[in-house]
N, C-alpha and C. Protein backbone atom coordinates (compact mmCIF):
# COMPACT_ATOMS: atom_id res chain seq x y z
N UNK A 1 -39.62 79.22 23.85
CA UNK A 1 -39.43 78.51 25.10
C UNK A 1 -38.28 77.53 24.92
N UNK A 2 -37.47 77.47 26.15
CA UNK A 2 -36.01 76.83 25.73
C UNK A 2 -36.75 75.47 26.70
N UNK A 3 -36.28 74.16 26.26
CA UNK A 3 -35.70 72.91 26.46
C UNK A 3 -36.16 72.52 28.01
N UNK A 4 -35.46 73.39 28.81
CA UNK A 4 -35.98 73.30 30.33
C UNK A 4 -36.99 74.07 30.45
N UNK A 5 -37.18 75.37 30.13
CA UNK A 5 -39.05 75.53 30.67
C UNK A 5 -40.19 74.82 29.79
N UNK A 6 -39.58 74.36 28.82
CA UNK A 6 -40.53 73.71 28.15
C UNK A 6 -40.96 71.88 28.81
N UNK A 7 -39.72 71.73 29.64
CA UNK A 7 -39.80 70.51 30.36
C UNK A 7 -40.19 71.03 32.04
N UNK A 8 -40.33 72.05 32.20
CA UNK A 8 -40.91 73.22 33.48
C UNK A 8 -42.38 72.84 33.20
N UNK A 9 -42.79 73.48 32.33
CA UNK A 9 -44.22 73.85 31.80
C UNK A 9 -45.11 72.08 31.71
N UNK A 10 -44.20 71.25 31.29
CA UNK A 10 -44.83 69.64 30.91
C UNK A 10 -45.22 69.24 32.57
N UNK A 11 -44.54 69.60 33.08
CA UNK A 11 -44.34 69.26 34.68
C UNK A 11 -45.50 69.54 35.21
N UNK A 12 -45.76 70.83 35.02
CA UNK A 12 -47.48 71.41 36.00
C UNK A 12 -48.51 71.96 34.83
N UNK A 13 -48.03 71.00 34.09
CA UNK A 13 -49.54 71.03 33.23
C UNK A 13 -50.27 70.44 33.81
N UNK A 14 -51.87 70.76 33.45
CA UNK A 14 -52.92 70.18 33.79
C UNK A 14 -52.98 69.44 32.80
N UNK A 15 -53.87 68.14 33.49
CA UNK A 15 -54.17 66.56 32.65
C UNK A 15 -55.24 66.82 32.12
N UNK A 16 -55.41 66.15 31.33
CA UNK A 16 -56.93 66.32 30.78
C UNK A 16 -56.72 65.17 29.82
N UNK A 17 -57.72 64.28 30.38
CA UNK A 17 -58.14 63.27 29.84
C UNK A 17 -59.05 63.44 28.29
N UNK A 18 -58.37 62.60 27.34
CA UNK A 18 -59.19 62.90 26.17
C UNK A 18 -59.97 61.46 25.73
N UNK A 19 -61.35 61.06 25.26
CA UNK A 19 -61.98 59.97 24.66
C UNK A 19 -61.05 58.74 23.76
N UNK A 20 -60.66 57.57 23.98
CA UNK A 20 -60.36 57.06 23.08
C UNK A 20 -60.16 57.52 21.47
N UNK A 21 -59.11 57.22 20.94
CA UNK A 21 -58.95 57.70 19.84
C UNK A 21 -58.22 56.39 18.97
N UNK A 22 -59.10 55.85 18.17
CA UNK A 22 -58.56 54.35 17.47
C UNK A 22 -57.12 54.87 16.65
N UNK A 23 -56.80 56.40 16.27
CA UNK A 23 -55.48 56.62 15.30
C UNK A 23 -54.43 56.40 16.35
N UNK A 24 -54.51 56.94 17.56
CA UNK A 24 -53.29 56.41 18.32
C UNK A 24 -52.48 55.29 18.09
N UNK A 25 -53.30 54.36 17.83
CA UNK A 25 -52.53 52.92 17.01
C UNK A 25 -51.47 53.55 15.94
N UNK A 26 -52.32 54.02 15.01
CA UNK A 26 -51.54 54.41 13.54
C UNK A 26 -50.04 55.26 13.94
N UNK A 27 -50.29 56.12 15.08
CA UNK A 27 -49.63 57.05 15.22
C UNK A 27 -48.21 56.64 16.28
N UNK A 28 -48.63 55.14 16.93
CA UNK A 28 -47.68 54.45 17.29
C UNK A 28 -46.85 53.32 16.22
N UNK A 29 -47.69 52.85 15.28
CA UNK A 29 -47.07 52.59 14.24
C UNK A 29 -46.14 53.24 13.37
N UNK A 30 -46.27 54.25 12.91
CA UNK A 30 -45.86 55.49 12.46
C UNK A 30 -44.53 55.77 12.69
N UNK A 31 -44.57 55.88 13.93
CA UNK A 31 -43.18 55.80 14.96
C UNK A 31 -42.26 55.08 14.98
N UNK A 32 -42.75 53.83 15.16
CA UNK A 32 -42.59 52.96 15.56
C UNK A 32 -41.31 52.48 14.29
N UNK A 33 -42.15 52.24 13.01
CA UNK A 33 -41.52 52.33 11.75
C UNK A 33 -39.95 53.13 11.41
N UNK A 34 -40.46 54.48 11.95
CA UNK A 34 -39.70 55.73 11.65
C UNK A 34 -38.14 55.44 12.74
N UNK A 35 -38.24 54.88 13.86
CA UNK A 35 -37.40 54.72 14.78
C UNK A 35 -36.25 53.20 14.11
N UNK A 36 -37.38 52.32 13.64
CA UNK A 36 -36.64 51.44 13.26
C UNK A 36 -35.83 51.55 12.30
N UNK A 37 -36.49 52.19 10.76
CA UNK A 37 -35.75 53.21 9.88
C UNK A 37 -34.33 53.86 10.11
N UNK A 38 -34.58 54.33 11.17
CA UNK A 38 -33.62 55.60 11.69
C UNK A 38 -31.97 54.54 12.31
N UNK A 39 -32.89 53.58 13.16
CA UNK A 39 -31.74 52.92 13.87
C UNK A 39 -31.73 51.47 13.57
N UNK A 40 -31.93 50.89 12.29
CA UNK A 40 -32.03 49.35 12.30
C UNK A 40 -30.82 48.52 12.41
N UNK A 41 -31.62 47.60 13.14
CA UNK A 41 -31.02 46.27 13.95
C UNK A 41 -30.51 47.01 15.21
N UNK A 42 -30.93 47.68 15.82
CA UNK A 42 -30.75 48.33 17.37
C UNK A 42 -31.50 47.68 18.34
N UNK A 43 -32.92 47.72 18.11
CA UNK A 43 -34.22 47.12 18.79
C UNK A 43 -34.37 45.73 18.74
N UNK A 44 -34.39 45.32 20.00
CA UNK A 44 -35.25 44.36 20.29
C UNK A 44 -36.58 44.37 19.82
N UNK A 45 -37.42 44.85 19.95
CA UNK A 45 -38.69 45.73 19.67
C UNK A 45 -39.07 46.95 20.25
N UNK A 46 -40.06 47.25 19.77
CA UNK A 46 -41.13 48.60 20.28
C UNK A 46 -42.37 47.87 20.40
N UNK A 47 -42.75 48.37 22.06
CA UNK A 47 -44.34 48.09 22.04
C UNK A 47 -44.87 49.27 22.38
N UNK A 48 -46.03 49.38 21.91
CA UNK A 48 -47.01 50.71 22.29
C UNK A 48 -47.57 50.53 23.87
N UNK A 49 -47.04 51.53 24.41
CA UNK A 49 -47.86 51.26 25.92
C UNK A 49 -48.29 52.03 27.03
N UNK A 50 -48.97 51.80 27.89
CA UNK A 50 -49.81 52.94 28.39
C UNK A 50 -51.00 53.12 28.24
N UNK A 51 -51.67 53.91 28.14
CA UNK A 51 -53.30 54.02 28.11
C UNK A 51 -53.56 54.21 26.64
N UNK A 52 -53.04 54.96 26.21
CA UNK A 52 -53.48 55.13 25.30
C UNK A 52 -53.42 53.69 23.67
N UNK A 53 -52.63 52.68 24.58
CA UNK A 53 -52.26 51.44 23.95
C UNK A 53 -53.72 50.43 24.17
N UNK A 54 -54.81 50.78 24.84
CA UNK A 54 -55.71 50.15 25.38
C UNK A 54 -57.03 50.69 25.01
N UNK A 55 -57.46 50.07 24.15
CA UNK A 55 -58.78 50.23 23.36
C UNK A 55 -59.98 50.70 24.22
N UNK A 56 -60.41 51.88 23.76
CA UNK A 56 -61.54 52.37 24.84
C UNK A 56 -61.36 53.02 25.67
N UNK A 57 -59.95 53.25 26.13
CA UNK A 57 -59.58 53.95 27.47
C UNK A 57 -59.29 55.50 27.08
N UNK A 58 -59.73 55.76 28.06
CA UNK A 58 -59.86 57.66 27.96
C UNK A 58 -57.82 57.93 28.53
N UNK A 59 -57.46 58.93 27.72
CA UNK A 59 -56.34 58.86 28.05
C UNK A 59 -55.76 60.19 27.65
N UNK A 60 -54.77 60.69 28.31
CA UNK A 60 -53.96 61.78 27.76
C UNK A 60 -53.12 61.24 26.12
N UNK A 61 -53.63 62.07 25.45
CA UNK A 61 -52.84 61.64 23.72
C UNK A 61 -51.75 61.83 23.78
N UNK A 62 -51.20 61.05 24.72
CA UNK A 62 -49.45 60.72 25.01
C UNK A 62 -49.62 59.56 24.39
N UNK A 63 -48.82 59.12 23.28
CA UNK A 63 -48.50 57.70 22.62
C UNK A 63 -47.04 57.26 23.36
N UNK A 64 -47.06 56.80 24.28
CA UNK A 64 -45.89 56.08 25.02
C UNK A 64 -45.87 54.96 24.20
N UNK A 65 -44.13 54.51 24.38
CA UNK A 65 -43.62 53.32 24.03
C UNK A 65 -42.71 52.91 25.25
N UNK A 66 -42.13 51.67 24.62
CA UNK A 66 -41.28 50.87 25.50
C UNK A 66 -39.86 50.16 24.18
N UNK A 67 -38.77 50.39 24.31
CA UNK A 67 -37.88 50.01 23.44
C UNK A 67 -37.15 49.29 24.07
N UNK A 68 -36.47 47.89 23.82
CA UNK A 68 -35.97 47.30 23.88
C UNK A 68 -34.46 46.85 23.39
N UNK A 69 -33.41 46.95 23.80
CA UNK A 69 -32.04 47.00 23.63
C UNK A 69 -31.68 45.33 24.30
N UNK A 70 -30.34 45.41 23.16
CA UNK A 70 -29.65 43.96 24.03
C UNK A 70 -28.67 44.49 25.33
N UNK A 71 -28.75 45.30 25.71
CA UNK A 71 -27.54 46.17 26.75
C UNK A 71 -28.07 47.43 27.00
N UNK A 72 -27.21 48.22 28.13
CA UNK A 72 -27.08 49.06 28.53
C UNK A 72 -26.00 49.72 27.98
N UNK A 73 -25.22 49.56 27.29
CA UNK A 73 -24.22 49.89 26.53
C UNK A 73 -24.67 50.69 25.53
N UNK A 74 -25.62 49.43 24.26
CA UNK A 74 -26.39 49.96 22.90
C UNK A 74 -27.38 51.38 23.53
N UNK A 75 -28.15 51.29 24.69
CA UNK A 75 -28.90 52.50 25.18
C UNK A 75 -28.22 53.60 25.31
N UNK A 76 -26.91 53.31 26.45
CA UNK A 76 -26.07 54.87 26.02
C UNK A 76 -25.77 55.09 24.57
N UNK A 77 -25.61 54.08 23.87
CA UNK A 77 -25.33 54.86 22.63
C UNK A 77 -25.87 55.84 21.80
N UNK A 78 -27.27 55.07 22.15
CA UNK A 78 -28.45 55.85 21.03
C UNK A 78 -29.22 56.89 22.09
N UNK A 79 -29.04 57.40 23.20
CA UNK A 79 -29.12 58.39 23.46
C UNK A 79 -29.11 59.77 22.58
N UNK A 80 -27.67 59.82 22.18
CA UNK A 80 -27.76 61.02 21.46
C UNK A 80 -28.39 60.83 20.31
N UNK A 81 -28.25 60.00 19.50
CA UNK A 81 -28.65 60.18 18.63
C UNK A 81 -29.90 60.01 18.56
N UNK A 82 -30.63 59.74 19.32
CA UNK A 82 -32.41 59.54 19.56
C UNK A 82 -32.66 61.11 20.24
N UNK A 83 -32.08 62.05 20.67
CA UNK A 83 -31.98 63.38 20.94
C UNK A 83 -31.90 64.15 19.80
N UNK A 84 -31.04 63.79 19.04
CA UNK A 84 -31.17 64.56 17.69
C UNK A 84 -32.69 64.02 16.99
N UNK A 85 -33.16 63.13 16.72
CA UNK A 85 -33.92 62.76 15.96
C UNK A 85 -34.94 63.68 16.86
N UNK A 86 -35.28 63.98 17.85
CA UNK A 86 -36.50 64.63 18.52
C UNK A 86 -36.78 64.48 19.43
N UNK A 87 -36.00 63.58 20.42
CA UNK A 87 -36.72 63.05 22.07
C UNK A 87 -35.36 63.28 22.60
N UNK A 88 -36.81 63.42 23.95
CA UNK A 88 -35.60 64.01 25.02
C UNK A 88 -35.82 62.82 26.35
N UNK A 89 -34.13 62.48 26.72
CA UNK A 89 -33.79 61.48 27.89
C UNK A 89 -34.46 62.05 29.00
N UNK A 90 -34.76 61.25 30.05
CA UNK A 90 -35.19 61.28 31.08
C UNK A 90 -34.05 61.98 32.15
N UNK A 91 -32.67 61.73 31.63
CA UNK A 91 -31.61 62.42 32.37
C UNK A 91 -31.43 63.66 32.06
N UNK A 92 -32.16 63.83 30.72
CA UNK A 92 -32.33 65.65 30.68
C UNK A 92 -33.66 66.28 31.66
N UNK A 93 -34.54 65.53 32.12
CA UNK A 93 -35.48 66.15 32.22
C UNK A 93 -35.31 66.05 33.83
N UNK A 94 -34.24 65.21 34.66
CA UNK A 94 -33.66 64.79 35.42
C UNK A 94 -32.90 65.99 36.10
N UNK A 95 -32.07 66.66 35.15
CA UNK A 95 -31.13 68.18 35.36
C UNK A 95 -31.76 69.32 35.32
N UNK A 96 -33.04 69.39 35.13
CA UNK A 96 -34.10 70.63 34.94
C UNK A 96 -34.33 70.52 36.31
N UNK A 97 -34.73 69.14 37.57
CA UNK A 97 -34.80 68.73 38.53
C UNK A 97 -34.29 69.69 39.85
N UNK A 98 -34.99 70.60 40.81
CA UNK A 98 -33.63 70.94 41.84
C UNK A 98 -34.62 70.21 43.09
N UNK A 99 -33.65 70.21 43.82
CA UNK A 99 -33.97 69.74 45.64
C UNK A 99 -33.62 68.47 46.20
N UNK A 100 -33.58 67.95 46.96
CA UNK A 100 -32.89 67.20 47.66
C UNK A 100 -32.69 65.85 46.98
């Protein structure tokens, strides 16, 4: 599956809520680490956020974050290179997009 049906397919998936899971922490840590690693002194910070950031809450095992830049400048930058490392921009998933 290429890039866009695979961002096709994320689109009309069905949700399904899964039980709290206390590793989600670890697994935003994890990340969290690995990003800073990858790009240090880029970040403002990383916070874990979303449901699954909230103890007890039933949630899709999506570990969302939130990253923090001094600019809009440093963000275009690390675009690509946060694409290579494994994630995909919202402006890609943006061009998969058709209709008015």
């Amino acid at each position: 599956m290429d890039e866009q049906q695979s961002w096709l397919a994320a689109l009309h998936e069905r949700v399904r809520l899964h039980s709290y899971d206390p590793s989600w922490a670890e697994v935003f840590l994890l990340e969290r680490d690995r990003l800073l690693s990858l790009f240090p002194h880029r970040f403002l910070g990383i916070e874990h956020i979303g449901s699954t950031a909230v103890p007890g809450l039933s949630a899709k095992p999506v570990v969302d974050m939130l990253a923090g830049v001094e600019s809009m400048a440093v963000a275009q930058a690390l675009a690509e290179p946060l694409c290579r490392s494994g994630y995909t921009t919202s402006a890609e998933l943006n061009a998969t997009l058709s209709g008015p």
